[in-house]
Protein backbone atom coordinates (compact mmCIF):
# COMPACT_ATOMS: atom_id res chain seq x y z
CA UNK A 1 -23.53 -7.67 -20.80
CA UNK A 2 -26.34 -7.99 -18.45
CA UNK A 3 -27.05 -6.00 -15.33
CA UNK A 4 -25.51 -7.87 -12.36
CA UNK A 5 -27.93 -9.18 -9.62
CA UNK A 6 -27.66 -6.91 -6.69
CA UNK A 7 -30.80 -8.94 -4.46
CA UNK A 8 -30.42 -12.12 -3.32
CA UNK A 9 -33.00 -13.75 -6.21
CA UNK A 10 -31.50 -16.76 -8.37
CA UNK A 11 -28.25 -16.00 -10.38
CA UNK A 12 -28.24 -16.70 -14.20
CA UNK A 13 -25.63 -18.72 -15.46
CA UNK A 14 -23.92 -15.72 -17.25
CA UNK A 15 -23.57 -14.09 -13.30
CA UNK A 16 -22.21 -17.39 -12.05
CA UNK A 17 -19.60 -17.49 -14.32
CA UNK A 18 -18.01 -13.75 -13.58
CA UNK A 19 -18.40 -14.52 -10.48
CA UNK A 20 -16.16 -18.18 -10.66
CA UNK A 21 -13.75 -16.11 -12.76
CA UNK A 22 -13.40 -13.66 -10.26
CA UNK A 23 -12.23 -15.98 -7.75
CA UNK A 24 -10.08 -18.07 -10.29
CA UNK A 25 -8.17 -14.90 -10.55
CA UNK A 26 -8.05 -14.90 -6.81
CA UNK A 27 -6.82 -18.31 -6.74
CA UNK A 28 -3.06 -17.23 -7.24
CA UNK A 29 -0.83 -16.36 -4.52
CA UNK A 30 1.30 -13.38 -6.73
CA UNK A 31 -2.23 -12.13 -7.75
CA UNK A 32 -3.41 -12.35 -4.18
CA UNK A 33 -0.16 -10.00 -3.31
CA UNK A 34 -0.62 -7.81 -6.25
CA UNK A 35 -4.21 -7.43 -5.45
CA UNK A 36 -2.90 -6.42 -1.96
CA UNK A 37 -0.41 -4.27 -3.09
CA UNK A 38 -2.76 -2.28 -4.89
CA UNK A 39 -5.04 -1.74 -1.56
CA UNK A 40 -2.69 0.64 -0.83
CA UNK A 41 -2.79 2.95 -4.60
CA UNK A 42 -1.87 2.64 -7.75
CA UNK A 43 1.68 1.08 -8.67
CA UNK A 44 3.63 0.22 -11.48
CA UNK A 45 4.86 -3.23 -13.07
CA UNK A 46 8.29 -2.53 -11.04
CA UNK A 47 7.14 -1.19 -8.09
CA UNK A 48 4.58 -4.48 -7.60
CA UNK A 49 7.00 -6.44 -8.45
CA UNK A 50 9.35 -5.38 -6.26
CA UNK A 51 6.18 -5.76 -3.16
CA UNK A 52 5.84 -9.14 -4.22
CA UNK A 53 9.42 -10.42 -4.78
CA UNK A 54 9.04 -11.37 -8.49
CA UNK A 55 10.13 -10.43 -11.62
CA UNK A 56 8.66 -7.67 -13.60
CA UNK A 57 8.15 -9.96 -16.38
CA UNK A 58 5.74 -12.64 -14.57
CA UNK A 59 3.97 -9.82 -12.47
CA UNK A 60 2.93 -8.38 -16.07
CA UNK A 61 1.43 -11.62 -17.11
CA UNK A 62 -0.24 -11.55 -14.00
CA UNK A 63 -1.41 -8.10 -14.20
CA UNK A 64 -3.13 -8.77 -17.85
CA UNK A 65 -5.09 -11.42 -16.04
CA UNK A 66 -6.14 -9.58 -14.11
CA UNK A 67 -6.38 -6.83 -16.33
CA UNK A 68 -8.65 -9.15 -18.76
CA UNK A 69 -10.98 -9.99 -15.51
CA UNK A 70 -11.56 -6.24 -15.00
CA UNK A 71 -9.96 -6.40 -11.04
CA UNK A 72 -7.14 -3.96 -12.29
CA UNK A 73 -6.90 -1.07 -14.28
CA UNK A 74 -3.90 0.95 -16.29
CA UNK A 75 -2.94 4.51 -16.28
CA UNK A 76 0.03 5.64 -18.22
CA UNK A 77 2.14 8.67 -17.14
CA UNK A 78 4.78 8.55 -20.85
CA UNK A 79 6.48 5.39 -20.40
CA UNK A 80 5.51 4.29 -17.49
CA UNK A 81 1.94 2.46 -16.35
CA UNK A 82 0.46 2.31 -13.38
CA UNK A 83 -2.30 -0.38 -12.20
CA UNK A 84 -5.01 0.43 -9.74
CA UNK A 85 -8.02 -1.64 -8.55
CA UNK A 86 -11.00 -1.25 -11.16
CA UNK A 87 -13.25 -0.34 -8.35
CA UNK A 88 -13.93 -0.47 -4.51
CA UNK A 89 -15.80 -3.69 -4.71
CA UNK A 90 -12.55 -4.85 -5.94
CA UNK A 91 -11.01 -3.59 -2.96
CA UNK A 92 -13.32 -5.06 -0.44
CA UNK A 93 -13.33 -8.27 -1.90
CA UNK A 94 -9.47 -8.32 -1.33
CA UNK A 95 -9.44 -7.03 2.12
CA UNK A 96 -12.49 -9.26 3.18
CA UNK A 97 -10.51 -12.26 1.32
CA UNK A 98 -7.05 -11.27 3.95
CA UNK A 99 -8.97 -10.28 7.19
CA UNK A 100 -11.08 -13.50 6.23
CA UNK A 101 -7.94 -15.65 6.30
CA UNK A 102 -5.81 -13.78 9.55
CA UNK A 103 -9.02 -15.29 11.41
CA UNK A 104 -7.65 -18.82 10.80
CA UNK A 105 -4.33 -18.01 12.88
CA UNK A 106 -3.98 -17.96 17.01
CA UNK A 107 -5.09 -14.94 19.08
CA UNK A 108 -6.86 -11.91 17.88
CA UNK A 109 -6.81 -11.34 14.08
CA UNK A 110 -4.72 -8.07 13.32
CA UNK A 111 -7.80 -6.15 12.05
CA UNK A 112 -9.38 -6.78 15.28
CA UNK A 113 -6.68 -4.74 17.47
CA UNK A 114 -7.39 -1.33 18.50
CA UNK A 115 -3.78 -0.38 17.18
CA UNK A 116 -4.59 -1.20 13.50
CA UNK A 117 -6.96 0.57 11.53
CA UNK A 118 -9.67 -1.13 9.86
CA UNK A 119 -9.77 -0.97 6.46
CA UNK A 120 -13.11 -0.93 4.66
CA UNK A 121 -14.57 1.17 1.77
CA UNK A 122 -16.73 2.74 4.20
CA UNK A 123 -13.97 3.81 6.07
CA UNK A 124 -12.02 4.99 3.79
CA UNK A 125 -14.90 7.37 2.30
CA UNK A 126 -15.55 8.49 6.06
CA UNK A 127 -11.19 9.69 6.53
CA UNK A 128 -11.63 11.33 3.00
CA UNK A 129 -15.22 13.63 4.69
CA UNK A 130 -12.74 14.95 7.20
C-alpha cells in the first residue's frame, strides 16, 4: 500500500478511499460507542458489550469491522481477547469526532470546563512524562 499523504497536496484516489472507509466505519452508533469505549484501554467482547448495552454477539461483528478497517486491534490473554485502538490517530479521530458533536448542544461543551480533563494524544503523552 502506498505511503499516506501527510501535506496538504492532492489525494490519490487510493487515499480517498481509506479515508471514506474510515468514516463509513464511523457511521454506526455501536461502533461510535465501542470506539469510545476503547478511549479508555483495551476491553474485551463482554466487557464492550456490556459499555454499550448490546449483545456480545453483534458487538463482535462490529468489532471485525472494525477490525478489517484497521481502527481496532486484538490481544489474546488464553481464551479471552481484548481489543484496543490500532493507534493514537485512531484515538484522536474518536475524541475529536465526540468533543466535535457536544459543541452542537446548549452551554459550554463538557471538554471545555475546567472540571474535566481534556483528552488529547498530546496530553496523554505529557501525564505519562510525569
Amino acid at each position: 500500500m502506498g505511503r499516506l499523504n501527510a501535506d496538504r497536496s492532492a489525494l490519490g484516489d487510493e487515499q480517498v478511499g481509506l479515508v471514506v472507509e474510515v468514516f463509513r466505519m464511523l457511521a454506526d452508533t455501536t461502533r461510535v460507542r465501542v470506539l469510545w469505549a476503547l478511549t479508555g484501554g483495551e476491553l474485551s467482547v463482554n466487557e464492550l458489550a456490556d459499555s454499550v448495552g448490546k449483545p456480545a454477539p453483534s458487538v463482535s461483528q462490529h468489532l471485525a469491522k472494525l477490525r478489517m478497517a484497521r481502527l481496532v486491534r486484538t490481544r489474546r490473554d488464553g481464551t479471552t481477547v481484548y481489543y484496543s485502538l490500532e493507534n493514537e490517530h485512531v484515538e484522536q479521530l474518536v475524541t475529536d469526532a465526540v468533543y466535535n458533536a457536544e459543541h452542537a448542544g446548549q452551554g459550554v461543551p463538557p471538554h471545555h470546563r475546567s472540571d474535566v480533563p481534556l483528552r488529547t494524544i498530546g496530553a496523554a503523552r505529557q501525564v505519562g512524562k510525569q
